[in-house]
PDB file of N, CA and C in Angstrom:
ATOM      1  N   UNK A   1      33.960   9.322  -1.610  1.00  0.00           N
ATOM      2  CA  UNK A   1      33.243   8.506  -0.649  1.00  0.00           C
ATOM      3  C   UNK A   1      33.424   7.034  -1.036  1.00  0.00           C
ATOM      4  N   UNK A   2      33.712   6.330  -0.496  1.00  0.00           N
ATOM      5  CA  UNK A   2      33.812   4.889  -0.546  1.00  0.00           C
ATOM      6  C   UNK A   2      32.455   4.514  -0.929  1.00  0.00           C
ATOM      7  N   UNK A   3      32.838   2.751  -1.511  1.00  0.00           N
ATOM      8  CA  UNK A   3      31.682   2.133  -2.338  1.00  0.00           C
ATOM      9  C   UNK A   3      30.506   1.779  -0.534  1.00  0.00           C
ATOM     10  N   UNK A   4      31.677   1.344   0.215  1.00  0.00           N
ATOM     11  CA  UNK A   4      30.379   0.818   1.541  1.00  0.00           C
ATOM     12  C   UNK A   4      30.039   2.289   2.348  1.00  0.00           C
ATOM     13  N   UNK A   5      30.605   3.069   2.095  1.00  0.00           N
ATOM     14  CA  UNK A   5      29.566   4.126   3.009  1.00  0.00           C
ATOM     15  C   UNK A   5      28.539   4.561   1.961  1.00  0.00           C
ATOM     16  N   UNK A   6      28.702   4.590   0.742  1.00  0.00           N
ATOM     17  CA  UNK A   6      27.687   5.122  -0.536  1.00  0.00           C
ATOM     18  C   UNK A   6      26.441   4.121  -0.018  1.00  0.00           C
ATOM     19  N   UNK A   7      26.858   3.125   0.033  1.00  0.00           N
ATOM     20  CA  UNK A   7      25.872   1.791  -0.074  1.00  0.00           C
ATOM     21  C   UNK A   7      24.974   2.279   1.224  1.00  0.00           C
ATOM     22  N   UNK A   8      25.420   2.022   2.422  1.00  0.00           N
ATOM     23  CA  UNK A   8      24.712   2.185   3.809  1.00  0.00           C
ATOM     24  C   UNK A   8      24.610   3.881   3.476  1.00  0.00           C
ATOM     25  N   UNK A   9      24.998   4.706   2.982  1.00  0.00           N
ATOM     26  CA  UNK A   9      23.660   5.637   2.931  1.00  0.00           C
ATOM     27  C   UNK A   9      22.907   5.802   1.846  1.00  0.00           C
ATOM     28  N   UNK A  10      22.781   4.673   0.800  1.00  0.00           N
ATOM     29  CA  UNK A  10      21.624   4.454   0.139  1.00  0.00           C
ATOM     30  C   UNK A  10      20.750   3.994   0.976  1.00  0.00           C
ATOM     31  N   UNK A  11      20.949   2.879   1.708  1.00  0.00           N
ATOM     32  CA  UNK A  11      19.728   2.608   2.472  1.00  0.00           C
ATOM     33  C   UNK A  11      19.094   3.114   3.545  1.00  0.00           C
ATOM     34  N   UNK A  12      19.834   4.099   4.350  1.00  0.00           N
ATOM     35  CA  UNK A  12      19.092   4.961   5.019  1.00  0.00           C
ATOM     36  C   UNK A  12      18.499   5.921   3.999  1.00  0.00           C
ATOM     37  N   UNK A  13      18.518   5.976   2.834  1.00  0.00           N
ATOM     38  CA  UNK A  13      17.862   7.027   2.106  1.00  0.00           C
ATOM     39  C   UNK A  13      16.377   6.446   1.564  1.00  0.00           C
ATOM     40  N   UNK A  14      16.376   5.406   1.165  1.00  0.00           N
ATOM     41  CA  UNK A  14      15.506   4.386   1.106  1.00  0.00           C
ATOM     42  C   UNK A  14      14.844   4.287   2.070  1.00  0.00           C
ATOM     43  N   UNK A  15      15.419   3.616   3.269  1.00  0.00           N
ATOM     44  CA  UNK A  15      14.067   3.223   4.618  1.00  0.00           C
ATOM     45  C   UNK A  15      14.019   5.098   5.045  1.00  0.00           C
ATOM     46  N   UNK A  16      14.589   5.912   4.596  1.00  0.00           N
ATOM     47  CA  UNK A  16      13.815   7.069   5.359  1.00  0.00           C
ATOM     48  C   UNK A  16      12.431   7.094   4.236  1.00  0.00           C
ATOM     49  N   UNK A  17      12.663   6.631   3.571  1.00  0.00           N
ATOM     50  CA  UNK A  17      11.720   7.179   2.389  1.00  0.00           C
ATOM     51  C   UNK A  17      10.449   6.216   2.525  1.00  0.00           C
ATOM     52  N   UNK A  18      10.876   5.056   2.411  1.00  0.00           N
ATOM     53  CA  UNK A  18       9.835   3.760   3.241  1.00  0.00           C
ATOM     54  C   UNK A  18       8.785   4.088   4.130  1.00  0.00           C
ATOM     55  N   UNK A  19       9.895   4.545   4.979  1.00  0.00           N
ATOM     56  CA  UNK A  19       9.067   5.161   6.359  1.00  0.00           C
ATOM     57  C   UNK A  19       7.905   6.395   5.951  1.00  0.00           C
ATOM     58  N   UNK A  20       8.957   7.263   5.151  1.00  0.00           N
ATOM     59  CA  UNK A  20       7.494   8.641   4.782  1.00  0.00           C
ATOM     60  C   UNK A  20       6.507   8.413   4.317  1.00  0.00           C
ATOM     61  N   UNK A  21       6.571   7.064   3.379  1.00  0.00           N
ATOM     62  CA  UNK A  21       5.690   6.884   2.181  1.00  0.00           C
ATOM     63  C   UNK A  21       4.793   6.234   2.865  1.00  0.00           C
ATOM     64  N   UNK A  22       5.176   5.006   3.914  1.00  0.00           N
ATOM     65  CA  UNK A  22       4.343   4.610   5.494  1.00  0.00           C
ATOM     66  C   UNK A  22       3.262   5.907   6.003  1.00  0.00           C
ATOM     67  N   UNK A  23       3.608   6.531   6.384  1.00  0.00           N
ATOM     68  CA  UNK A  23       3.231   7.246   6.810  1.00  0.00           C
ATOM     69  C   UNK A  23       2.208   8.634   6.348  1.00  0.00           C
ATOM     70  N   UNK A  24       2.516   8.593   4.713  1.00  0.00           N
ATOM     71  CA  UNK A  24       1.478   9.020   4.122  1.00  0.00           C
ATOM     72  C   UNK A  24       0.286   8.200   4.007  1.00  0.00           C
ATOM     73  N   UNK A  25       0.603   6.998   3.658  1.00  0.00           N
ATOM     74  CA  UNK A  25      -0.225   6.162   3.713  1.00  0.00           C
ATOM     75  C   UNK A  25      -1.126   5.442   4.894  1.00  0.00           C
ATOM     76  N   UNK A  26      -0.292   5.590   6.062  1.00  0.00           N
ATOM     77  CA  UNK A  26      -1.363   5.505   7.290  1.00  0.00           C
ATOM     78  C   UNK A  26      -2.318   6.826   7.701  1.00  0.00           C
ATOM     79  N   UNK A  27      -1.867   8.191   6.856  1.00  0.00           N
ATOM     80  CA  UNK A  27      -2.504   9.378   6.854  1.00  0.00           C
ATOM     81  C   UNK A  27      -3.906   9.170   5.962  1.00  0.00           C
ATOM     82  N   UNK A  28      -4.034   8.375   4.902  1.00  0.00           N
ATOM     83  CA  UNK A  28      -4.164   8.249   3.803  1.00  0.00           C
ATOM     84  C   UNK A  28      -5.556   7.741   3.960  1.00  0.00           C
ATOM     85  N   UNK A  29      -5.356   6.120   4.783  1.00  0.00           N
ATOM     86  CA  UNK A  29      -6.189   5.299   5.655  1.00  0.00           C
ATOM     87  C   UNK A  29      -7.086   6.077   6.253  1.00  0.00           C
ATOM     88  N   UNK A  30      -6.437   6.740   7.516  1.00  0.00           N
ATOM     89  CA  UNK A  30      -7.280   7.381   8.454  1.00  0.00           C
ATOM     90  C   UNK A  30      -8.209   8.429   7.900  1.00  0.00           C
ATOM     91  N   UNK A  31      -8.009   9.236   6.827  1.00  0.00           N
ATOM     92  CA  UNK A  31      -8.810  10.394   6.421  1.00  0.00           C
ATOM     93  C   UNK A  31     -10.277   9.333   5.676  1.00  0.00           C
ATOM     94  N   UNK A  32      -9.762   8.275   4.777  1.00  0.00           N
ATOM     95  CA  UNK A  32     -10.241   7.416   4.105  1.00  0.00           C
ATOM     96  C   UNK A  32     -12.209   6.932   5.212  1.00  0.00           C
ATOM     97  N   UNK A  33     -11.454   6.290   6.336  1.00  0.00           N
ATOM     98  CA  UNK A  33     -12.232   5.988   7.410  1.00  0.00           C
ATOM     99  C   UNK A  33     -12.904   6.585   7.643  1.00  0.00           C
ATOM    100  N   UNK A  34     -12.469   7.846   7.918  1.00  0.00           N
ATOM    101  CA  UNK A  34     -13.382   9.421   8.817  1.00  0.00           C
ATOM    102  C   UNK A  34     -14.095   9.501   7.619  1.00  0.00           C
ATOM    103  N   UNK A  35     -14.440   9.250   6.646  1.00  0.00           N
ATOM    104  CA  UNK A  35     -15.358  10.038   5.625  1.00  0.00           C
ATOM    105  C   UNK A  35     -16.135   8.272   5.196  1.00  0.00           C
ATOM    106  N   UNK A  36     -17.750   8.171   5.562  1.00  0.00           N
ATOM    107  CA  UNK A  36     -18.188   7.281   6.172  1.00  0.00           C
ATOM    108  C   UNK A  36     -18.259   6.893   3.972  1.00  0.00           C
ATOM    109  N   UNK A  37     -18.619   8.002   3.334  1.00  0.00           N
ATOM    110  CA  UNK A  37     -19.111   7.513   1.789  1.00  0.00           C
ATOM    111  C   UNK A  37     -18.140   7.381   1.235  1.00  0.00           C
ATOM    112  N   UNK A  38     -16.599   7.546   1.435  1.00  0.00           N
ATOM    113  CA  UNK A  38     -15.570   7.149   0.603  1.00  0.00           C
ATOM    114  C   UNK A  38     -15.035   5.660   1.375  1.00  0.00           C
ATOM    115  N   UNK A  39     -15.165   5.633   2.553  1.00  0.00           N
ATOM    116  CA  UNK A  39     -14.768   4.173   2.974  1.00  0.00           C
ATOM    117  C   UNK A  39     -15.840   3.300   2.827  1.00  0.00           C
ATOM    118  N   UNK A  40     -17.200   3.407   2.346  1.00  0.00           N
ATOM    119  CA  UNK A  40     -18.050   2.329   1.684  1.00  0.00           C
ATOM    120  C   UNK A  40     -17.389   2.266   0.124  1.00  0.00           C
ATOM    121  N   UNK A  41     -17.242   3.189  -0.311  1.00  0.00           N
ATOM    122  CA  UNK A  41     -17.326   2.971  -1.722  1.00  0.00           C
ATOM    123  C   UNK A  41     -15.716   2.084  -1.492  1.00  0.00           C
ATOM    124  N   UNK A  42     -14.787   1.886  -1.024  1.00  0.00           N
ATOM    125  CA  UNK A  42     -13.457   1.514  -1.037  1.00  0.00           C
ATOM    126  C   UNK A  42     -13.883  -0.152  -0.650  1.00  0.00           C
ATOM    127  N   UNK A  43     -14.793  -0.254   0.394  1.00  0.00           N
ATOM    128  CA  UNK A  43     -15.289  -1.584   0.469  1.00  0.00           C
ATOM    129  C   UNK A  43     -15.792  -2.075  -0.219  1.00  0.00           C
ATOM    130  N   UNK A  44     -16.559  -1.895  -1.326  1.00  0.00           N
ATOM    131  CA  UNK A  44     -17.524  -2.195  -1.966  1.00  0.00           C
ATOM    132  C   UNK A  44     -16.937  -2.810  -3.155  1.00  0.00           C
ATOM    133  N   UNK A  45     -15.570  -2.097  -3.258  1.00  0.00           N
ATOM    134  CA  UNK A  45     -14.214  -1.831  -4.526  1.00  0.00           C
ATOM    135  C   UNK A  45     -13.447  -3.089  -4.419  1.00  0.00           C
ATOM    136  N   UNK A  46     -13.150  -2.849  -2.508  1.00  0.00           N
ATOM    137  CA  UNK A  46     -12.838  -4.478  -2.468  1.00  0.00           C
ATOM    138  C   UNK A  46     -13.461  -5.740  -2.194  1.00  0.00           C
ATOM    139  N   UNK A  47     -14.308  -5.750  -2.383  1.00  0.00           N
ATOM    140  CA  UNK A  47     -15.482  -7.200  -2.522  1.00  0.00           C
ATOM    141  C   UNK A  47     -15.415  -7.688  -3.544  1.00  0.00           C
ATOM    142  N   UNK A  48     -15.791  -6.268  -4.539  1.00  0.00           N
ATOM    143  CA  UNK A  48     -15.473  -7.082  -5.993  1.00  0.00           C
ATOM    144  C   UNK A  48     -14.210  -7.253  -6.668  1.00  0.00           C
ATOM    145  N   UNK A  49     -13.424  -6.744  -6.012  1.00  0.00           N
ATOM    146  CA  UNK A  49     -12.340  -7.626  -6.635  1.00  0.00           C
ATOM    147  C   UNK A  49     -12.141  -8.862  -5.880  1.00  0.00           C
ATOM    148  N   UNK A  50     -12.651  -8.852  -4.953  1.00  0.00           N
ATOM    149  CA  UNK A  50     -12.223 -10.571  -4.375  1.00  0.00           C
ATOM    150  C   UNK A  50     -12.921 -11.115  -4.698  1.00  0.00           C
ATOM    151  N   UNK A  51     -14.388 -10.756  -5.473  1.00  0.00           N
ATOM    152  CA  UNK A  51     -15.049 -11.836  -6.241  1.00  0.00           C
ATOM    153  C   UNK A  51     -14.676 -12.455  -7.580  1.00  0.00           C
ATOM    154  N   UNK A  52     -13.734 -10.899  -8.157  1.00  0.00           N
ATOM    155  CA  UNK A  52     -12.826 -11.369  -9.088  1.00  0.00           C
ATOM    156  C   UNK A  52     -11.698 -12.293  -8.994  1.00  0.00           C
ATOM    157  N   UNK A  53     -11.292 -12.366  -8.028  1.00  0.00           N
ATOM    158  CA  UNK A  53     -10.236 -12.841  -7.906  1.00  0.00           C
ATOM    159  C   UNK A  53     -10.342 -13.974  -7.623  1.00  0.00           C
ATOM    160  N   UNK A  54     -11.644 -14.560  -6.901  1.00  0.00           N
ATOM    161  CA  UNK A  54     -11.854 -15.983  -6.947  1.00  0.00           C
ATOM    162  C   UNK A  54     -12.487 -16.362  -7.803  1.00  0.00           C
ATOM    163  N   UNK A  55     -13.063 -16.119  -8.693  1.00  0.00           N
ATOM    164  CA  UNK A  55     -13.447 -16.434 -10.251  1.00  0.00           C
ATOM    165  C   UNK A  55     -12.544 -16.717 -11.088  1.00  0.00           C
ATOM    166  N   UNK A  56     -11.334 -16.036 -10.659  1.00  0.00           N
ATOM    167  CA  UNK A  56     -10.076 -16.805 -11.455  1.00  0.00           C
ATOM    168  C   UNK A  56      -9.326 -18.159 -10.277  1.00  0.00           C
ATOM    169  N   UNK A  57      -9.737 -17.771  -9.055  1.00  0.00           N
ATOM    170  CA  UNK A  57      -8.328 -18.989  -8.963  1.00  0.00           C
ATOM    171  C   UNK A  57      -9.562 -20.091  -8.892  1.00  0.00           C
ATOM    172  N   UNK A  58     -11.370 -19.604  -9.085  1.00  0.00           N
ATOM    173  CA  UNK A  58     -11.798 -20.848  -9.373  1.00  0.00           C
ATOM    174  C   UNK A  58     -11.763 -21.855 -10.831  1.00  0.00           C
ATOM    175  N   UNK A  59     -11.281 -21.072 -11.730  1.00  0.00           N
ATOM    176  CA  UNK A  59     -11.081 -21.277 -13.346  1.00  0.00           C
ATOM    177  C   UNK A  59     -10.359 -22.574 -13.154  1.00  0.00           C
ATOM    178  N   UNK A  60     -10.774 -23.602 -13.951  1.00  0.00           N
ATOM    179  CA  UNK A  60     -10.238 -25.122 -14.150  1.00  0.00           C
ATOM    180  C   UNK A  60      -8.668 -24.367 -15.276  1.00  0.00           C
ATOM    181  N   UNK A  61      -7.912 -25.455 -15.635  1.00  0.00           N
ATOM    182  CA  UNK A  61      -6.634 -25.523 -16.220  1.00  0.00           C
ATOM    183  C   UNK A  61      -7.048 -25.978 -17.504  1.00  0.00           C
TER     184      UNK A  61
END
């Protein structure tokens, strides 16, 4: 097999894989949502890290 067909079907092997891993992950989301005490606790997860996170980019030099 040649070096440019190897190449272009690495990357369809890749974006197919992109795509699945998409797509587990929009599966992932939605179950997340439907279950009202795991999507508080996921909010709650991300608050505080954005409180973390501006505690550092408020940190002087």
């Amino acid at each position: 097999m040649p070096k440019a067909t190897a190449t272009v079907n690495m990357r369809k092997e890749e974006e197919r894989w992109k795509v699945e891993s998409d797509l587990r992950t929009l599966m992932e989301a939605e179950a997340i949502e439907k279950d009202p005490k795991r999507f508080a606790a996921a909010k709650a997860l991300a608050k505080e890290r954005l409180l973390e996170l501006a505690s550092v980019a408020s940190e002087s030099d």
